[in-house]
Protein backbone atom coordinates (compact mmCIF):
# COMPACT_ATOMS: atom_id res chain seq x y z
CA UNK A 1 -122.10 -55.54 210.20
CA UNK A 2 -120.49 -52.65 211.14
CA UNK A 3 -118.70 -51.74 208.03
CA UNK A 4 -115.84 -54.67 208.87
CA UNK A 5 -118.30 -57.49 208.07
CA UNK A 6 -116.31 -60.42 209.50
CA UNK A 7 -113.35 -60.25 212.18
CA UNK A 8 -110.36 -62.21 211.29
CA UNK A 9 -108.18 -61.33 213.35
CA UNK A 10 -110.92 -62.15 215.99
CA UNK A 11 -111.21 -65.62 214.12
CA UNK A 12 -108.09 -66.60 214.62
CA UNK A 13 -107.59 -65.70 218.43
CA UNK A 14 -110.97 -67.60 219.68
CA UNK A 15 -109.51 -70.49 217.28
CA UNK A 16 -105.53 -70.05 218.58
CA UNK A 17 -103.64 -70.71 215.08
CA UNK A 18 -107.05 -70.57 212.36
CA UNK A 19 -105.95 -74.06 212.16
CA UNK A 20 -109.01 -76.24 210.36
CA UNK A 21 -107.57 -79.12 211.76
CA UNK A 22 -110.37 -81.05 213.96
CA UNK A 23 -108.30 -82.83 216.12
CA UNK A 24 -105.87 -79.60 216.36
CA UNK A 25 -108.68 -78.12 218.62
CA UNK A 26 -107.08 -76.79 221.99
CA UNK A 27 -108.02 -77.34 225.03
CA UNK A 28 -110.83 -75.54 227.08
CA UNK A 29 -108.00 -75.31 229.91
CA UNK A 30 -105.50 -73.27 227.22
CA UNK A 31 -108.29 -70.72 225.83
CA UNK A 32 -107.53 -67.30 227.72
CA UNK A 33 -111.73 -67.29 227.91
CA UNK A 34 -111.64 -65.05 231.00
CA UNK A 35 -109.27 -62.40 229.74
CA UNK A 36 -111.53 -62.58 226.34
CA UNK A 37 -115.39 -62.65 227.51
CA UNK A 38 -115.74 -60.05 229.20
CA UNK A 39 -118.25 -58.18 227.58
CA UNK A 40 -121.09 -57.98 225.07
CA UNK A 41 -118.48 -56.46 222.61
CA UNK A 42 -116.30 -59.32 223.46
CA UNK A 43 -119.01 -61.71 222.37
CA UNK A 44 -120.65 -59.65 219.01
CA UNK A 45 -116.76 -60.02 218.30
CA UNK A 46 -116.95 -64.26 218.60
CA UNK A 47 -119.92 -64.30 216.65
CA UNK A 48 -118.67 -62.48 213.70
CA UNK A 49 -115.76 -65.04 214.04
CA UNK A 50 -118.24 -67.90 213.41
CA UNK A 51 -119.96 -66.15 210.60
CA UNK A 52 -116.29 -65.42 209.27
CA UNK A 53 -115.62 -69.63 209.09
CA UNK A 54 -118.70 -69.89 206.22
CA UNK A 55 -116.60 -67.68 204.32
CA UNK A 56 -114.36 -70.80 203.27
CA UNK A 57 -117.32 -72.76 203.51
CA UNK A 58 -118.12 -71.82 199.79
CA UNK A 59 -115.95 -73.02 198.33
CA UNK A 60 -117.01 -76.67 199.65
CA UNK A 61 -120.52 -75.98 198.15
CA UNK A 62 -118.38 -75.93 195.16
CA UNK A 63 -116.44 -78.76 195.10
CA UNK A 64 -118.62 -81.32 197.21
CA UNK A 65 -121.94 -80.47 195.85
CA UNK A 66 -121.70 -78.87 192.65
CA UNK A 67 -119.06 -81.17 191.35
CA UNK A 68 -120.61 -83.72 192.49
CA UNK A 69 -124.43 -83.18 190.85
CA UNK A 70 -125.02 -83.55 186.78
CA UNK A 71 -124.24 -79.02 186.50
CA UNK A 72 -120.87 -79.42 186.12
CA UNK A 73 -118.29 -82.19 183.96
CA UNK A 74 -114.55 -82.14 184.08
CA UNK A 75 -113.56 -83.61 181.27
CA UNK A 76 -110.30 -84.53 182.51
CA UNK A 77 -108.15 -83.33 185.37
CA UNK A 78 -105.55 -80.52 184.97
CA UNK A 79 -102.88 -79.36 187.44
CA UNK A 80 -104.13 -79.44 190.78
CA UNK A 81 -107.84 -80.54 189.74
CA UNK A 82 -107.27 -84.34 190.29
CA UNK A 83 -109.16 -84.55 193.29
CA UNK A 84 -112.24 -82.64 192.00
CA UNK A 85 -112.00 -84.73 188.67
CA UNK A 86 -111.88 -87.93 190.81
CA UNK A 87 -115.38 -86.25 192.78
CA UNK A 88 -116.98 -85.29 189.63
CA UNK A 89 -116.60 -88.85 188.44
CA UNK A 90 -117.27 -90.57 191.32
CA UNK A 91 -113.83 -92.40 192.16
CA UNK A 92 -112.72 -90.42 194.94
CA UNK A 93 -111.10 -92.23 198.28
CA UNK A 94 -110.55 -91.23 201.75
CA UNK A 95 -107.34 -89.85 201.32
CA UNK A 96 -109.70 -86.83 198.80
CA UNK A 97 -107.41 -83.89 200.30
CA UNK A 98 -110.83 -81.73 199.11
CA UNK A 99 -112.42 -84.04 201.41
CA UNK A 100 -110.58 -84.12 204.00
CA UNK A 101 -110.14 -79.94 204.53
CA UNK A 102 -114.11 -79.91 204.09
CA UNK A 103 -114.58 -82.27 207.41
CA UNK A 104 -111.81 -80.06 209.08
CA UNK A 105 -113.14 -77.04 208.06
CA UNK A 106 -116.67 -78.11 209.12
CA UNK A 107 -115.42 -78.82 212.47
CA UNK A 108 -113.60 -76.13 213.24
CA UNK A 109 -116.47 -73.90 212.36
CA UNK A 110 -118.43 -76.00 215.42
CA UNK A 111 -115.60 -75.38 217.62
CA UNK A 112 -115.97 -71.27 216.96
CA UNK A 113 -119.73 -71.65 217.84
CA UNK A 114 -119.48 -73.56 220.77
CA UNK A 115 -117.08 -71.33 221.67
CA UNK A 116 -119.88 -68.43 222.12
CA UNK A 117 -122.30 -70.56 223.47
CA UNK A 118 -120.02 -72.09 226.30
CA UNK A 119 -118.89 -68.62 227.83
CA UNK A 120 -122.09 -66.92 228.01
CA UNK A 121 -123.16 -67.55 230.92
CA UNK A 122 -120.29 -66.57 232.98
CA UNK A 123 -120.99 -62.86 231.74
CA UNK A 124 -123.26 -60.42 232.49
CA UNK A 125 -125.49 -58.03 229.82
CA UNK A 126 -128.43 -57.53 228.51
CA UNK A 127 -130.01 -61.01 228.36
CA UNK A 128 -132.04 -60.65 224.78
CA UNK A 129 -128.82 -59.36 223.42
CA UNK A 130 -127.63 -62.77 225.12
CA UNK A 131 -130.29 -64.88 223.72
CA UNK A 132 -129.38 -63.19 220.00
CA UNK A 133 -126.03 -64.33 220.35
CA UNK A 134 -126.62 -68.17 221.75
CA UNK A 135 -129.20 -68.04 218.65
CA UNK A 136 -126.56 -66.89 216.16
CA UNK A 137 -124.37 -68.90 217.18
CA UNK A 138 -126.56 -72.18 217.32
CA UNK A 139 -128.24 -71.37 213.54
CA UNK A 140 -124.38 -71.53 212.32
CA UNK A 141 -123.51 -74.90 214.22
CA UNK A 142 -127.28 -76.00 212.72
CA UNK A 143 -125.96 -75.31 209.02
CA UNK A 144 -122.58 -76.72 209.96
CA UNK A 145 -124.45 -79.89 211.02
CA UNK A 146 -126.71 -79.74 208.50
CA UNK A 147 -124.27 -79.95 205.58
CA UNK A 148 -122.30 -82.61 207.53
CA UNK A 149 -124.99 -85.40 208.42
CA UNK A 150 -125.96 -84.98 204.29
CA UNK A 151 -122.58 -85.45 202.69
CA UNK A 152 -121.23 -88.01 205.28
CA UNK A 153 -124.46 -89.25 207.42
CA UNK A 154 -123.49 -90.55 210.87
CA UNK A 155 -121.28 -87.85 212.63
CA UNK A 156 -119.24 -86.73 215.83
CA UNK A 157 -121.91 -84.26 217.68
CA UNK A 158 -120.03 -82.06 219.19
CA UNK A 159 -122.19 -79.15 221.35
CA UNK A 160 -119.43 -77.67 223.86
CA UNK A 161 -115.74 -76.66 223.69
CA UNK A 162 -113.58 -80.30 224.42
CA UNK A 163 -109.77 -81.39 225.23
CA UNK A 164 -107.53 -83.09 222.80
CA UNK A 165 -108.39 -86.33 225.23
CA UNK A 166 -111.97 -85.93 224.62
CA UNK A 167 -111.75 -85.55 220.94
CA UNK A 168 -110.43 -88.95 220.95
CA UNK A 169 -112.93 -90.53 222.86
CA UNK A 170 -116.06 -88.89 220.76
CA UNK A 171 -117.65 -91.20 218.47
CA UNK A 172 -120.05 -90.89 215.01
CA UNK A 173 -123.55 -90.52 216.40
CA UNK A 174 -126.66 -92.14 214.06
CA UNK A 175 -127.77 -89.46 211.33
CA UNK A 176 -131.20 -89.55 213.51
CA UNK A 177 -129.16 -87.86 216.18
CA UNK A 178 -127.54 -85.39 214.10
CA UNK A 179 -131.03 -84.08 212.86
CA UNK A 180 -132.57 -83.98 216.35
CA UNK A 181 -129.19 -81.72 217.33
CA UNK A 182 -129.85 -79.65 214.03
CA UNK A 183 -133.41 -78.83 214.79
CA UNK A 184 -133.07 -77.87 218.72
CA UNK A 185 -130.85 -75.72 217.52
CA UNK A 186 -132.92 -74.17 215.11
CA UNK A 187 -135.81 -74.03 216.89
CA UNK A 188 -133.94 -71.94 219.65
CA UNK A 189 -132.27 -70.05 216.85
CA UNK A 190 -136.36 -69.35 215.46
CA UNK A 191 -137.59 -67.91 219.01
CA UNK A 192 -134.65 -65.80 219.62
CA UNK A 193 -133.62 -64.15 216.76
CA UNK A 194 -134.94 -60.91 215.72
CA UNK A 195 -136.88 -60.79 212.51
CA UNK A 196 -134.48 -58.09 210.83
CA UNK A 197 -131.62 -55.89 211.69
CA UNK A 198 -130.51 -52.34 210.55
CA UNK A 199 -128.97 -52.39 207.59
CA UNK A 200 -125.07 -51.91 208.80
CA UNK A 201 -126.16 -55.66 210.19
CA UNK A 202 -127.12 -56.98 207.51
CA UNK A 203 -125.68 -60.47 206.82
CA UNK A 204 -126.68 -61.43 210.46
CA UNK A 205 -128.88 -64.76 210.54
CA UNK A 206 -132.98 -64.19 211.30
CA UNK A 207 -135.76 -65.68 212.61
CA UNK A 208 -136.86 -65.94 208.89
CA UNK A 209 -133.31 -67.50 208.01
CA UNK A 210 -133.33 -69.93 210.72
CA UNK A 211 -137.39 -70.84 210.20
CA UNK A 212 -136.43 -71.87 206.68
CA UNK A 213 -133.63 -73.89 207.14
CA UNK A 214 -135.48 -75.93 209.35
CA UNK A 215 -138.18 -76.06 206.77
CA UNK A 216 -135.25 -77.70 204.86
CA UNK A 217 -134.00 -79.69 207.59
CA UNK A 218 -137.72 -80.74 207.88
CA UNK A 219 -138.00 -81.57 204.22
CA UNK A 220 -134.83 -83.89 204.26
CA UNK A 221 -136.15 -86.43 206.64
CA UNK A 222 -139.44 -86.50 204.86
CA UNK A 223 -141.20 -84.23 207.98
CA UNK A 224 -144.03 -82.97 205.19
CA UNK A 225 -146.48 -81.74 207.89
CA UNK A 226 -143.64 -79.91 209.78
CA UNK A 227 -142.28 -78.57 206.83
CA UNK A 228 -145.07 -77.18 205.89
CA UNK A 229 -146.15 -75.23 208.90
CA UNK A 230 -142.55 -73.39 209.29
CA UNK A 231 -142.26 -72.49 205.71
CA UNK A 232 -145.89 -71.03 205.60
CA UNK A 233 -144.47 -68.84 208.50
CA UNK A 234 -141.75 -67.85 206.25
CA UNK A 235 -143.09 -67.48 202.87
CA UNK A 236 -144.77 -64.07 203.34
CA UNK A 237 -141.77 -62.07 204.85
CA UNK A 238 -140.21 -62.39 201.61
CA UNK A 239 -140.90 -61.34 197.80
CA UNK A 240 -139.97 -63.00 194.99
CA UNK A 241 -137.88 -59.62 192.85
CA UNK A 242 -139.59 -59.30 189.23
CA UNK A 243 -136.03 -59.42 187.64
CA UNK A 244 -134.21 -62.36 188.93
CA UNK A 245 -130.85 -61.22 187.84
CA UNK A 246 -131.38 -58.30 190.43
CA UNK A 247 -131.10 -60.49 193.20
CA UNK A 248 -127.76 -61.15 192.20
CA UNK A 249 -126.82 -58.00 191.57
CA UNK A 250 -123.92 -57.03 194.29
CA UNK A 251 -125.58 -53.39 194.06
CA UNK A 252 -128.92 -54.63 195.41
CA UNK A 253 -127.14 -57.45 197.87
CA UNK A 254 -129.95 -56.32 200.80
CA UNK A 255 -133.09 -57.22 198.57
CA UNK A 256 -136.14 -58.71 200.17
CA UNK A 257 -135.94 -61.82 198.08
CA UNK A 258 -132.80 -63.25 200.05
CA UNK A 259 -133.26 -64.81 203.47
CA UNK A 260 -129.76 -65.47 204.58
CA UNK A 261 -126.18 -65.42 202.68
CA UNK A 262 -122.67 -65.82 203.30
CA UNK A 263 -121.24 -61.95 203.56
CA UNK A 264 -118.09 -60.86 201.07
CA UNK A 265 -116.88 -57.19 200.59
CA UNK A 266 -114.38 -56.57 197.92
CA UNK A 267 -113.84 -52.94 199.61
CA UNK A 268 -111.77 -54.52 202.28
CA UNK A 269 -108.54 -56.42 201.59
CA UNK A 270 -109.15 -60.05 202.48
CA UNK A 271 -112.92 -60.00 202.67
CA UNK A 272 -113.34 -59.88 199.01
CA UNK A 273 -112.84 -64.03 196.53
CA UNK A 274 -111.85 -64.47 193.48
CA UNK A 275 -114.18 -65.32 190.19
CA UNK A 276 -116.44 -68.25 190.97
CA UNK A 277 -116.13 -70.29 187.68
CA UNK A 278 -114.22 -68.71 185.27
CA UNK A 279 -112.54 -69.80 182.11
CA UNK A 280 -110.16 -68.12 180.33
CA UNK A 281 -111.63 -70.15 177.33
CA UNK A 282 -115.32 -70.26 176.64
CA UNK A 283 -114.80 -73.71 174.61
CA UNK A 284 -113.31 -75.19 178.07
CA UNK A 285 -116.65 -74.31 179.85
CA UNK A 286 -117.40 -76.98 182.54
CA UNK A 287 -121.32 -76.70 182.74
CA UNK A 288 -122.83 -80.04 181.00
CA UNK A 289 -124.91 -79.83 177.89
CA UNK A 290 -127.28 -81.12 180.09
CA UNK A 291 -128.04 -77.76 181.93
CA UNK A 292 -127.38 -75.21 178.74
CA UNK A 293 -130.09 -77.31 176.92
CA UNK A 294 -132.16 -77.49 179.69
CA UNK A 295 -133.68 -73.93 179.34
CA UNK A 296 -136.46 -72.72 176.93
CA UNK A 297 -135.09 -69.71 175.03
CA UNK A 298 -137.81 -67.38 176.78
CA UNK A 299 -136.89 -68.61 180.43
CA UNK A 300 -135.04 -66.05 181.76
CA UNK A 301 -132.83 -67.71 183.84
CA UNK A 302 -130.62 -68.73 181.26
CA UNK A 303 -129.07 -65.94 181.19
CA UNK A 304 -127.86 -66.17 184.67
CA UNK A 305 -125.55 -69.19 183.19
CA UNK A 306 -124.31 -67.20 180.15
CA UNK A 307 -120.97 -66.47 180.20
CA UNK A 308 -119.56 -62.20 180.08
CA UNK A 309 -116.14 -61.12 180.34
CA UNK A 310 -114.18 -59.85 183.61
CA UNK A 311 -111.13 -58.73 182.08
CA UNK A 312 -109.64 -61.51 180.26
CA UNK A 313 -111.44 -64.12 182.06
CA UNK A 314 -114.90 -64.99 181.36
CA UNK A 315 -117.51 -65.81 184.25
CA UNK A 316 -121.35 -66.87 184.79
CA UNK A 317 -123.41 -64.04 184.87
CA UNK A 318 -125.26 -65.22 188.53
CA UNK A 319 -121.24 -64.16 189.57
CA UNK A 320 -120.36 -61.66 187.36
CA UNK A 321 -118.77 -58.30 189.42
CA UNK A 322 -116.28 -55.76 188.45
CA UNK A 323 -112.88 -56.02 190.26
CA UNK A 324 -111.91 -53.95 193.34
CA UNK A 325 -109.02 -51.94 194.23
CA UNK A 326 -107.79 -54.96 195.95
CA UNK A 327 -107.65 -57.25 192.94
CA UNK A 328 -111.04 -59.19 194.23
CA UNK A 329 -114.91 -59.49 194.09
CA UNK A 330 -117.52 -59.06 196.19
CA UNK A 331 -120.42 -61.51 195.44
CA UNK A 332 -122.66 -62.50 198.30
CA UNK A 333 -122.80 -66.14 198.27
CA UNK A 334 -127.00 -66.73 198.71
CA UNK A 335 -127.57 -69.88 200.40
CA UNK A 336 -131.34 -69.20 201.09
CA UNK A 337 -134.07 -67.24 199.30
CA UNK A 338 -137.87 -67.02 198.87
CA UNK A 339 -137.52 -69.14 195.67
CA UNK A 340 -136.18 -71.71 197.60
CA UNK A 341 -138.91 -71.42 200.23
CA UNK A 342 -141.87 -71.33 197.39
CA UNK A 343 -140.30 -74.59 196.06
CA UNK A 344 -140.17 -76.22 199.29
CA UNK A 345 -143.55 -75.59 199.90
CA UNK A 346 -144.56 -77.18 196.49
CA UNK A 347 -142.83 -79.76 196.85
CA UNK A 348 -143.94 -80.85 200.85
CA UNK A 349 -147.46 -80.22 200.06
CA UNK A 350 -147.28 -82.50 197.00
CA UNK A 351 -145.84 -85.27 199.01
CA UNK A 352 -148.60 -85.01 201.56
CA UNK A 353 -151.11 -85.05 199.27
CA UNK A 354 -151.13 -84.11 195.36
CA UNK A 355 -154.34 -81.82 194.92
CA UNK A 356 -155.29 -80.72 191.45
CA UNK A 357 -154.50 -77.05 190.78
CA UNK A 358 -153.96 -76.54 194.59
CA UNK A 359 -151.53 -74.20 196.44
CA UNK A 360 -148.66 -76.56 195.49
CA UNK A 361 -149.42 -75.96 191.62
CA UNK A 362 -149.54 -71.73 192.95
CA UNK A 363 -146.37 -71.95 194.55
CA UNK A 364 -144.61 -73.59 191.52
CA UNK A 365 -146.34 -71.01 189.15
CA UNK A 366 -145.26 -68.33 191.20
CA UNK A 367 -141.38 -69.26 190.21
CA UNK A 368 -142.07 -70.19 187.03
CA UNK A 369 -143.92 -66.59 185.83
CA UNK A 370 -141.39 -64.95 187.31
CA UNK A 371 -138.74 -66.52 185.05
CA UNK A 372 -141.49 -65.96 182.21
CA UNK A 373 -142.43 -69.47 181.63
CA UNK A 374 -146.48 -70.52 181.50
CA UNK A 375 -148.15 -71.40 184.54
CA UNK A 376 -148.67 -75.23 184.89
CA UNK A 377 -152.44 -77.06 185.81
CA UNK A 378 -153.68 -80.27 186.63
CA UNK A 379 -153.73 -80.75 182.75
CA UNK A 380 -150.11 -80.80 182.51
CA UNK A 381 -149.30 -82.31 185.50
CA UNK A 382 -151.92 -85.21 186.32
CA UNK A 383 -150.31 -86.81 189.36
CA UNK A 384 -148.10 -86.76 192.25
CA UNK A 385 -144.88 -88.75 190.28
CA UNK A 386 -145.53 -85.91 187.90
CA UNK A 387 -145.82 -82.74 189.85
CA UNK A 388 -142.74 -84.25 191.76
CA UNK A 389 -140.67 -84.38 188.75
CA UNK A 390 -141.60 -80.90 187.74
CA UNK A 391 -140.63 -79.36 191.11
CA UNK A 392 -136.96 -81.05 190.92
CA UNK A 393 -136.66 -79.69 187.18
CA UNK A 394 -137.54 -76.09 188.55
CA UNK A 395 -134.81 -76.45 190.95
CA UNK A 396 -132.93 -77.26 188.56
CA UNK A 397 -133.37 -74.72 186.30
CA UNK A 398 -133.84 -71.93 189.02
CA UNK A 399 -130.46 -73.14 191.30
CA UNK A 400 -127.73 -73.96 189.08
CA UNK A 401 -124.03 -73.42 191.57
CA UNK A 402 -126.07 -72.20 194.76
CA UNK A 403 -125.50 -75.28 196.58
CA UNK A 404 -128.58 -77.75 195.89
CA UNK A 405 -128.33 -79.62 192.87
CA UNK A 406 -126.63 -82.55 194.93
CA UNK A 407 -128.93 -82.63 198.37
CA UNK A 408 -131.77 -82.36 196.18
CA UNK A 409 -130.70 -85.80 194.40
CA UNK A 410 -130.29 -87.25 197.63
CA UNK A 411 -133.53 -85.68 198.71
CA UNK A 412 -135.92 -87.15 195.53
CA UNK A 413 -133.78 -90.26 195.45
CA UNK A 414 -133.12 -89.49 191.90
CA UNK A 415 -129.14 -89.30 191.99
CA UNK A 416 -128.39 -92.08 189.89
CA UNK A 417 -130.69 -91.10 186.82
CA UNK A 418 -129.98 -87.90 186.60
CA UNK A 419 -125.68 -88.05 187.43
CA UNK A 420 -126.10 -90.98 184.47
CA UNK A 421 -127.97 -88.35 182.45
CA UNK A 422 -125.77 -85.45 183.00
CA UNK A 423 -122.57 -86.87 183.08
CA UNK A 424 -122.60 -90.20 181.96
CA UNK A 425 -121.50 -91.72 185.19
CA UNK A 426 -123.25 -94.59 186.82
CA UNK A 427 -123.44 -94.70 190.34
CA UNK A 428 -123.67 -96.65 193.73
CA UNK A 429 -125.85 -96.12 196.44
CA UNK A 430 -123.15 -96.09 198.47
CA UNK A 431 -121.89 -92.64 196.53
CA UNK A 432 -124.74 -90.87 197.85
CA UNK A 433 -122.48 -90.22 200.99
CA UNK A 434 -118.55 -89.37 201.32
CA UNK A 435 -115.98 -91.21 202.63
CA UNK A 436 -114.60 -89.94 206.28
CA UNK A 437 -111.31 -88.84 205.83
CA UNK A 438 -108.99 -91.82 206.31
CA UNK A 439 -106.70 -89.31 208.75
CA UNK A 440 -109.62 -89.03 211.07
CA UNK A 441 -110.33 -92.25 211.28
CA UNK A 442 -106.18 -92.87 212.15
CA UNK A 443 -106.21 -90.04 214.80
CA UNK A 444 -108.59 -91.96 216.65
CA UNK A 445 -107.96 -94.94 215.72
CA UNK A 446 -110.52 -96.58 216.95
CA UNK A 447 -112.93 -97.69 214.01
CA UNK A 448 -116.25 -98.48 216.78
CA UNK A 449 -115.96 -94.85 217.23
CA UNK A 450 -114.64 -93.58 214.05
CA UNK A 451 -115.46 -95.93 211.53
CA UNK A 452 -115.99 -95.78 207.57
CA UNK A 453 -118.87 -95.71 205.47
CA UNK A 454 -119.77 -98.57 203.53
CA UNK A 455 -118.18 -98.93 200.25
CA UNK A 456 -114.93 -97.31 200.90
């Protein structure tokens, strides 16, 4: 996106102090918006300062998901791992400072979108260079959302700039709500985004990227039909690549088998992270015996798991990069690829109706030749219980620390086996959400507004 992927310094003037804090949002009256918006450039500027906010965003895939889901076991907490140990395990509390900075952090990330989508009006240029914007701007308060309503369920919808005051008066809306926000959103983001850039933009959302989210969306509430039709709009813009290392390779990062990713470039100082998962030990390796074992010794995707060295640190090959100049790496982080889409579809049309050897079954064979496993049939998988299994233990095997593992519990209703099988843990129902932070709930103190899930 023009060489300088994200703007930070951008960032942090539409979001006066790149404060996280929800309730720290200032007022409409205080933003400077008519000194800012002035322009197109003005506004290209806002958006990259959206996109900039999933930047930090990764690393609550990390902790909330794949912490959470039967990939990963801390055996027992070290300095400054408590709360992650108490998440892995399943005894965190509201006062979870991980938590806490993910609902602040998701919020503030709203707040930077609705920033763009508040002003444009007020200024004039081209108007499907407007539309782009509104759309970019809308898929990135749809993911927000999207994450939100699935780790914590009912939830503040929050669609314009507000005051301090009206922060306090803004309530959790039903999960139903938060879904019917998500997909207007998306659906707006489908019809006005363009279906690919030039490559200096790479990184920007699509119609493709925001099609197959709400595919996902879809999926989550059990929409099979309207799942269905998106993703078949979806699945033929992209290619599974033969090698499925190469799509992680950060010297192919603009490959036709990704759909949409959260942007990093080493080559410039503070848009670069550090190692995702490393050890300094390979004994001290966090991924459960459940996953190593998992793979047949032909699949290749177990390689992607395998450890190799960066220096004197050792990290999972699906991450592995060499070091900049500034002391970081420059991994994309992929949150959606055709893979994902192909799976979907398998998994929607097997719900709607399990047909013997039918595109479902093609969809799932597609993945599973590519990672150089034997197609499946009707002979090996006889029903729909069956075929439904076998598309969660694809996933499994195909998405290890992308993100997934956790939603697609929740998804398959399966959370309790298979945390019990990974990492011994038994579980509530209740766990399948988070607690809201306990400081949210005392800022507005006002629990028929702000109120806590059940179980904390």
């Amino acid at each position: 996106m023009k060489k300088i992927i994200y703007t930070i310094l951008i960032a942090c003037l539409i979001s006066t102090s790149c404060s996280d804090d929800f309730t720290e949002i200032v007022s409409e009256n205080d933003l400077t918006t008519d000194s800012f918006y002035n322009n197109a450039d003005d506004f290209n500027a806002a958006v990259l300062a959206a996109y900039a906010k999933l930047q930090g965003q990764v690393g609550i895939y990390f902790e909330l998901n794949e912490w959470r889901s039967d990939n990963l076991d801390l055996l027992a907490p070290t300095a400054g791992t408590q709360d992650r140990f108490n998440i892995n395990k399943f005894q965190e509390t509201s006062a979870n400072e991980l938590i806490r900075n993910a609902w602040a952090n998701f919020y503030n990330g709203i707040f930077r979108a609705n920033s763009v989508t508040d002003n444009l009006d007020g200024v004039a240029f081209d108007e499907t260079l407007k539309k782009q914007y509104e759309a970019e701007a809308r898929f990135i308060r749809a993911l927000t959302y999207f994450n939100i309503v699935r780790l914590w369920g009912d939830a503040p919808i929050i669609l314009r700039v507000i005051s301090v005051e009206e922060s306090l008066e803004i309530g959790r809306s039903p999960a139903h709500e938060v879904y019917e926000a998500i997909e207007e959103d998306l659906q707006f983001a489908a019809s006005n985004l363009p279906s690919s850039y030039a490559a200096q933009e790479f990184g920007r959302a699509t119609s493709g990227a925001a099609k197959t989210l709400l595919g996902k969306v879809y999926l989550s509430q059990n929409k099979y039909s309207e799942a269905i039709t998106i993703l078949n709009e979806v699945a033929g813009q992209y290619s599974l690549l033969h090698d499925i290392s190469d799509v992680f390779d950060t010297e192919n990062k603009n490959n036709n088998e990704i759909i949409f990713s959260i942007r990093f470039n080493k080559e410039i100082q503070g848009e670069g992270h550090g190692l995702w998962f490393a050890v300094s030990d390979l004994s001290i390796s966090p991924f459960t015996s459940k996953l190593v074992n998992a793979y047949t010794v032909s699949d290749t995707r177990k390689s992607l798991i395998e450890y190799q060295a960066v220096g004197n640190l050792f990290v999972p090959a699906k991450f592995h990069d060499t070091e900049s100049a500034f002391r970081n790496f420059g991994n994309d982080y992929i949150l959606l690829r055709q893979a994902d889409v192909l799976l979907m579809l398998a998994e929607a049309l097997n719900e709607q109706s399990y047909q013997a050897n039918g595109d479902a079954f093609n969809y799932l064979n597609d993945v599973r030749i590519r990672a150089n496993l034997s197609p499946v049939t009707s002979s090996d998988i006889t029903d729909q219980a069956s075929f439904r299994d076998a598309v969660l233990n694809e996933r499994f095997l195909e998405f290890p620390f992308e993100g997934h593992r956790w939603f697609d519990l929740i998804r398959t209703n399966t959370a309790d086996t298979e945390i019990n099988s990974g990492i011994g843990v038994l579980i509530q129902e209740y766990q399948l959400l988070y607690p809201v932070p306990q400081v949210e709930i005392e800022k507005i103190n006002n629990e028929s507004l702000i109120y806590q899930n059940e179980g904390y």
